[in-house]
C-alpha atoms as a PDB file:
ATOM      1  CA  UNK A   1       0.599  -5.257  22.909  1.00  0.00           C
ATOM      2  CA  UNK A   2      -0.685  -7.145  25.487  1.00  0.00           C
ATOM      3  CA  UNK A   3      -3.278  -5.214  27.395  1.00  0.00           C
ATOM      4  CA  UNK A   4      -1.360  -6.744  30.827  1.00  0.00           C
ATOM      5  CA  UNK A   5       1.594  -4.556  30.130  1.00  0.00           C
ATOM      6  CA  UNK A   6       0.116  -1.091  31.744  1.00  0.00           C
ATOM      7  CA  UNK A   7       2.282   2.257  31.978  1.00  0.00           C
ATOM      8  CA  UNK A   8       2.002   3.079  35.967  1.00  0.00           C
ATOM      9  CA  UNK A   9       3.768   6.523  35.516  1.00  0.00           C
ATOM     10  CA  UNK A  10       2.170   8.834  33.754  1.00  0.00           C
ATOM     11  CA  UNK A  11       5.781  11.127  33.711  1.00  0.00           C
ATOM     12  CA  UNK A  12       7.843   7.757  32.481  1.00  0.00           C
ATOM     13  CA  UNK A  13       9.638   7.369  29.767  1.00  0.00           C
ATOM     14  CA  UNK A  14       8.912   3.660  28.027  1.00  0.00           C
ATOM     15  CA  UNK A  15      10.928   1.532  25.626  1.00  0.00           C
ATOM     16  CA  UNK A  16       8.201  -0.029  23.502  1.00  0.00           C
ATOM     17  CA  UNK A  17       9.143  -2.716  20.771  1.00  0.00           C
ATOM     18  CA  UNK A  18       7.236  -5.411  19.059  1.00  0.00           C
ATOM     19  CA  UNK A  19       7.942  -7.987  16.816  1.00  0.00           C
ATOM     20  CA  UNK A  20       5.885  -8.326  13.606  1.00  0.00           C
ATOM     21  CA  UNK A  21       5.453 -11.436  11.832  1.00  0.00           C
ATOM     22  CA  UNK A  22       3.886 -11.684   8.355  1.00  0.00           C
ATOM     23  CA  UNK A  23       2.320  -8.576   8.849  1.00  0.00           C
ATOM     24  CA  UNK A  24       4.569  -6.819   5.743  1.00  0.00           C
ATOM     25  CA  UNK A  25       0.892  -4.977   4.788  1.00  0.00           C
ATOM     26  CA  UNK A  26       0.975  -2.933   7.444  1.00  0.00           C
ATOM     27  CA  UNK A  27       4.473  -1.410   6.395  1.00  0.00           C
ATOM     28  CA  UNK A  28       4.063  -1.491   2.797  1.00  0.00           C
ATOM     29  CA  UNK A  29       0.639  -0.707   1.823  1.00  0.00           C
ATOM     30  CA  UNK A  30      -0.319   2.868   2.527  1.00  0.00           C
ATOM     31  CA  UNK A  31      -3.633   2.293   3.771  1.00  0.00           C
ATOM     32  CA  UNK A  32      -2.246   0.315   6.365  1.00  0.00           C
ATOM     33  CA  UNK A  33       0.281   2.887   7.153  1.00  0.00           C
ATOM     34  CA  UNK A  34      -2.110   5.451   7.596  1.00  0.00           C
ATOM     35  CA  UNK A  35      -4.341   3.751   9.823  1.00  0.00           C
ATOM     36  CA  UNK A  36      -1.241   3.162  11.781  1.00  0.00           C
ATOM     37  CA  UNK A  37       0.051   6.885  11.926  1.00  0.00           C
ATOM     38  CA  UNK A  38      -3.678   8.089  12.061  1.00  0.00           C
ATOM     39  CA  UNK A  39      -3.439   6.241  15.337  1.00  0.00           C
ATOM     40  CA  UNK A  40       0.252   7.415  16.738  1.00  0.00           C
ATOM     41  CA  UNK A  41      -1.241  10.854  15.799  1.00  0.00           C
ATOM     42  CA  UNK A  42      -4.262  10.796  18.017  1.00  0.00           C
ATOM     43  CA  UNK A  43      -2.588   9.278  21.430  1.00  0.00           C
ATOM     44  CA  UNK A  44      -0.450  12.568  20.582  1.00  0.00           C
ATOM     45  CA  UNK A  45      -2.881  15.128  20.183  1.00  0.00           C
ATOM     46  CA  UNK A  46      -5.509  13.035  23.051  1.00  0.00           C
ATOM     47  CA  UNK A  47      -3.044  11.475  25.526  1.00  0.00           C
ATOM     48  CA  UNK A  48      -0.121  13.526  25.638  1.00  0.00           C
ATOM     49  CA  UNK A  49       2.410  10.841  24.067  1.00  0.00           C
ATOM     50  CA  UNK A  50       5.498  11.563  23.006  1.00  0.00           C
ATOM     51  CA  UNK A  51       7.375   9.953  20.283  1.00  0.00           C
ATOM     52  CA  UNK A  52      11.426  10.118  20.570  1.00  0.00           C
ATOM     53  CA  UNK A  53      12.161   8.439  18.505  1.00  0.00           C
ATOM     54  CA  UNK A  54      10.711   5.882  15.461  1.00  0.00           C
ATOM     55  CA  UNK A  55      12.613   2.913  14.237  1.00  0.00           C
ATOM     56  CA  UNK A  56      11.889   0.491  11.482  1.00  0.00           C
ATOM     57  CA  UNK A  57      13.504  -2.249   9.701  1.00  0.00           C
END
């Protein structure tokens, strides 16, 4: 993402969606994956974020 898109309220609820292109690694390779999750996980546990949902295809 962009680091001009910034999230102004802290008590907001975001739509966030990306496109990926030729990145199939990321999604198929565990290593990737867990870097990935590892990294969901911690702006959890460190920044409060809540996932609502996760959607992949």
């Amino acid at each position: 993402m962009s680091r001009n898109y910034k999230f102004k309220n802290p008590e907001g609820v975001y739509f966030v969606s990306f496109a990926v292109v030729e990145w199939i690694d990321v999604f198929t390779r565990n290593e990737y994956k867990d870097i990935l999750l590892d990294s969901l996980r911690y702006c959890q546990q460190e920044k409060g974020m809540e996932i609502y949902a996760w959607c992949s295809r």
